[in-house]
Structures are given as structure tokens and as C-alpha cells.
N, C-alpha and C. Protein backbone atom coordinates (compact mmCIF):
# COMPACT_ATOMS: atom_id res chain seq x y z
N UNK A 1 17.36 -6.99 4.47
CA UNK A 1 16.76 -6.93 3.15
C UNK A 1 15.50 -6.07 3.23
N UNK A 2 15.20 -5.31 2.49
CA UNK A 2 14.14 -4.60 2.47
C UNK A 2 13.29 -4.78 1.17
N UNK A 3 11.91 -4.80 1.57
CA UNK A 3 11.13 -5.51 0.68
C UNK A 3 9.93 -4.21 -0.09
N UNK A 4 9.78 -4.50 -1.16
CA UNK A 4 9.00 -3.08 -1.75
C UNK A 4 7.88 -3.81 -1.65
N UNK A 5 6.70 -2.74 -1.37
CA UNK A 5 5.63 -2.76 -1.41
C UNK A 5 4.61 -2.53 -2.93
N UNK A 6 4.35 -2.97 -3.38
CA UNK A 6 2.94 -2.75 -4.62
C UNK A 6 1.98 -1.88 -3.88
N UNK A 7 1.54 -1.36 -4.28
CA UNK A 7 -0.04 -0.54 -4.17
C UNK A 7 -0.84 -1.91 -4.34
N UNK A 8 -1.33 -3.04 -4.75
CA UNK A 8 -2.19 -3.84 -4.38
C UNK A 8 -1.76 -4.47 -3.33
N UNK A 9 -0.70 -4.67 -2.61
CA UNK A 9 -0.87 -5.25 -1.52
C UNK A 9 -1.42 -4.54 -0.49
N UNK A 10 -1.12 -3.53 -0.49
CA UNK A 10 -1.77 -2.53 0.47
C UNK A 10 -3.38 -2.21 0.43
N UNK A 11 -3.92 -2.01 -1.16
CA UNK A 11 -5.26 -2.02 -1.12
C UNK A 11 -5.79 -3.47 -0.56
N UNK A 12 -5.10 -4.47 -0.58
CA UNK A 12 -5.76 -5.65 -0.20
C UNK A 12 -5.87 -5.91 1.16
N UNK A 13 -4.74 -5.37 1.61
CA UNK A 13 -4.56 -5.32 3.37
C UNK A 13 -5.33 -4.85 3.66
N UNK A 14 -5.60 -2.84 3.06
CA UNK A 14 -6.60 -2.38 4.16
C UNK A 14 -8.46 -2.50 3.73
N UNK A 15 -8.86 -3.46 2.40
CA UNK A 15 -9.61 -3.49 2.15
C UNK A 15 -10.47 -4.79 2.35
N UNK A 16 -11.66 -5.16 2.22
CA UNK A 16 -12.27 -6.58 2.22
C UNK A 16 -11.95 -7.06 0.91
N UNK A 17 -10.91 -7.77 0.96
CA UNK A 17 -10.30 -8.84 -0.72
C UNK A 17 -10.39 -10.23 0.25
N UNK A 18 -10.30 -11.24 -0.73
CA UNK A 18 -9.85 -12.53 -0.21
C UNK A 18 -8.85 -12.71 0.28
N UNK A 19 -7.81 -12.14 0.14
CA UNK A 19 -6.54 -12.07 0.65
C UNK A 19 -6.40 -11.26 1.93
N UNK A 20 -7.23 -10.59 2.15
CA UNK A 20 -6.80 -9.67 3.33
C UNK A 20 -6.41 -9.96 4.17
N UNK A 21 -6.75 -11.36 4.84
CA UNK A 21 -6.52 -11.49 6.18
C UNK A 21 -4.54 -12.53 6.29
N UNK A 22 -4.84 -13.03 4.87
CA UNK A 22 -3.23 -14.01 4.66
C UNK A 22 -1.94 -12.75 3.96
N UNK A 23 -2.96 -11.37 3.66
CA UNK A 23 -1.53 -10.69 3.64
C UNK A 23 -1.89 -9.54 5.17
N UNK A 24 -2.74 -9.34 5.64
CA UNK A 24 -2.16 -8.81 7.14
C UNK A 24 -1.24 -9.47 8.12
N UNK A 25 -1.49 -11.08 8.01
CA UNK A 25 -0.93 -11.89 8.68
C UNK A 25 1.07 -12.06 8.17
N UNK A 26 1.24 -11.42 7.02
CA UNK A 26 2.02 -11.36 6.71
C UNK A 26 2.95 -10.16 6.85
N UNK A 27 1.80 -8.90 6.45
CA UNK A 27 2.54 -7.87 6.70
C UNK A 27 2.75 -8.00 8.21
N UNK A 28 1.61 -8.31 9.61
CA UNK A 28 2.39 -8.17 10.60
C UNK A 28 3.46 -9.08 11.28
N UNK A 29 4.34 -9.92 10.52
CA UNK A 29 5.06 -10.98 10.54
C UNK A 29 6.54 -9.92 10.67
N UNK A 30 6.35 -8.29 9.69
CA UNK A 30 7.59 -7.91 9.37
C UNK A 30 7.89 -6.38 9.99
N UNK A 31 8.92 -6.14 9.86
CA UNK A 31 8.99 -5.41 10.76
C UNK A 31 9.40 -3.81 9.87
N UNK A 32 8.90 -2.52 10.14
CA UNK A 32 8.77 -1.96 9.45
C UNK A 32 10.13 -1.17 8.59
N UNK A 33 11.35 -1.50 9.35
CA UNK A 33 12.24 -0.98 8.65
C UNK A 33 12.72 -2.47 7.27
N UNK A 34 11.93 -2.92 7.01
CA UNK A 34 12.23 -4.13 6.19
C UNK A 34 11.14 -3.78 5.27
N UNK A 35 10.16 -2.16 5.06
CA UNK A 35 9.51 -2.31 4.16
C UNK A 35 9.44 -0.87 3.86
N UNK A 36 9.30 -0.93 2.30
CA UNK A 36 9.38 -0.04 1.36
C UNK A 36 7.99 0.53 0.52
N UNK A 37 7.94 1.89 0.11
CA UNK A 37 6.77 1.92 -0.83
C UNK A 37 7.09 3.07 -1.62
N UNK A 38 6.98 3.18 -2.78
CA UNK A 38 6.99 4.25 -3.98
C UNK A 38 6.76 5.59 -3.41
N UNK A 39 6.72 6.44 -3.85
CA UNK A 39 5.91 7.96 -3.46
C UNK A 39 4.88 8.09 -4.43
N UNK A 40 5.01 7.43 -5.38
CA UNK A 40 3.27 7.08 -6.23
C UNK A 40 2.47 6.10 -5.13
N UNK A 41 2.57 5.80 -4.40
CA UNK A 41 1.74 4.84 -3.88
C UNK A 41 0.44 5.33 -3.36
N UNK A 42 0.82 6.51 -2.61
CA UNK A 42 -0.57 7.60 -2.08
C UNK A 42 -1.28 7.57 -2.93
N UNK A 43 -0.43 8.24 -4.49
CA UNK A 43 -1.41 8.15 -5.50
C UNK A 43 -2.64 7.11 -5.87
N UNK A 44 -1.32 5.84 -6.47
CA UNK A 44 -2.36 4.61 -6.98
C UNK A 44 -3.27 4.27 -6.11
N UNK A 45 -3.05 4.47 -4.42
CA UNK A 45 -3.79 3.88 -3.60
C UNK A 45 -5.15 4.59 -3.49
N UNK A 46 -4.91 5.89 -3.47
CA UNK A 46 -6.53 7.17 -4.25
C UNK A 46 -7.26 6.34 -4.91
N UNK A 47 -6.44 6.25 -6.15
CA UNK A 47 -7.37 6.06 -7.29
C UNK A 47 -7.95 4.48 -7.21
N UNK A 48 -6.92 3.67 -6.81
CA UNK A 48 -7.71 2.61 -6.30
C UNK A 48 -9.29 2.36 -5.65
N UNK A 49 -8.98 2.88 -4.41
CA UNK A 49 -9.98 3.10 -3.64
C UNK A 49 -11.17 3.51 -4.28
N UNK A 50 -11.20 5.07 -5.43
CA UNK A 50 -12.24 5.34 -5.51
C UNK A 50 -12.94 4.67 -7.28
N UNK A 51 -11.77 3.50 -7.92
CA UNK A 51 -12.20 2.25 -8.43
C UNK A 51 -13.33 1.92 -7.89
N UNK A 52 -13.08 1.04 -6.41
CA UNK A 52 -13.30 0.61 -5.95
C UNK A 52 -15.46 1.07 -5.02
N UNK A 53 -15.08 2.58 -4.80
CA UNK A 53 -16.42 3.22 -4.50
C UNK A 53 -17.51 3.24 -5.84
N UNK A 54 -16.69 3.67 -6.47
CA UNK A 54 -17.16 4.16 -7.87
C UNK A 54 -17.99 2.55 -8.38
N UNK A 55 -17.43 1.49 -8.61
CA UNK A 55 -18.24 0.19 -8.70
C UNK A 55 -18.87 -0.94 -7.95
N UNK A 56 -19.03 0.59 -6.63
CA UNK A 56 -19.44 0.17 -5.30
C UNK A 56 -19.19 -1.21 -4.53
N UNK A 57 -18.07 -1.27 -4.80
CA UNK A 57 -17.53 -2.86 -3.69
C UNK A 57 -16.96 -2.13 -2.58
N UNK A 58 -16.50 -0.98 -2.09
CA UNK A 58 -17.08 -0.42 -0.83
C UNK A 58 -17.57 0.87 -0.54
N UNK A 59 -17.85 1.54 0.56
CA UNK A 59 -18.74 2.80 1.08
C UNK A 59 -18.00 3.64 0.98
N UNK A 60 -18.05 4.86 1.09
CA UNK A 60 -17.46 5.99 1.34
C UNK A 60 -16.77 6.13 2.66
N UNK A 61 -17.32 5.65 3.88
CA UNK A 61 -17.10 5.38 4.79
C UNK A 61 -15.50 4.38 5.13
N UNK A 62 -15.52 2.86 4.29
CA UNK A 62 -14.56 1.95 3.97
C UNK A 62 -13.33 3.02 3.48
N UNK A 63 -13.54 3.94 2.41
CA UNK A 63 -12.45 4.54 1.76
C UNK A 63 -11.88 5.11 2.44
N UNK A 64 -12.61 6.19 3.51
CA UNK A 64 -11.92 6.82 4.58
C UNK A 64 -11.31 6.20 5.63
N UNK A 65 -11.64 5.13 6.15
CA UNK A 65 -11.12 4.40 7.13
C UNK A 65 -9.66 3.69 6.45
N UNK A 66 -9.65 3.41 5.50
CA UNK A 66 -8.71 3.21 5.08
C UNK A 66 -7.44 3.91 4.40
């Protein structure tokens, strides 16, 4: 079964959310041919991120690392 990915799970994985650490623990539970993601995802995940700079809940630094 292969499972699709959201663009928020991913911003939550690679970002400081409350969730981060109960969906890393999840994503590394699976194995990668069991997961899927849009070709918008690069996108939403951009614009996410710089949401995210822009109302400074993280650095410039955070965005790149991620």
C-alpha cells in the first residue's frame, strides 16, 4: 500500500511543530517505497516555509536546513 504524503506533514516533520517528533517517529516506522508526494509539494513546501519566516516562527537559517 502506498501512502500519500500532504505538504503539512512534511512541514511538520522537518520543522519545530508539536507534532514533530510523533510524526518523525512515524515517518521513520515506514519504509520509503510505501510513500508518496505530489510534484506540487516542492512548491507548497516553499511557500510554507517562507509563511513561516515571514511571521518569524523560524530563521532563515531553519528554512534552509530544511
Amino acid at each position: 500500500m502506498t501512502l500519500y504524503l500532504d505538504t503539512s506533514v512534511l512541514v511538520a516533520a522537518l520543522t519545530n511543530e508539536t507534532e514533530t517528533a510523533r510524526i518523525q517517529n512515524w515517518l521513520a516506522a515506514r519504509t520509503s517505497e510505501t510513500l508518496a508526494i505530489s510534484e506540487w509539494v516542492a512548491t507548497e513546501f516553499s511557500s510554507a516555509l517562507s509563511l513561516k519566516l515571514r511571521t518569524q516562527q523560524i530563521q532563515v537559517t531553519h528554512r534552509v536546513e530544511a
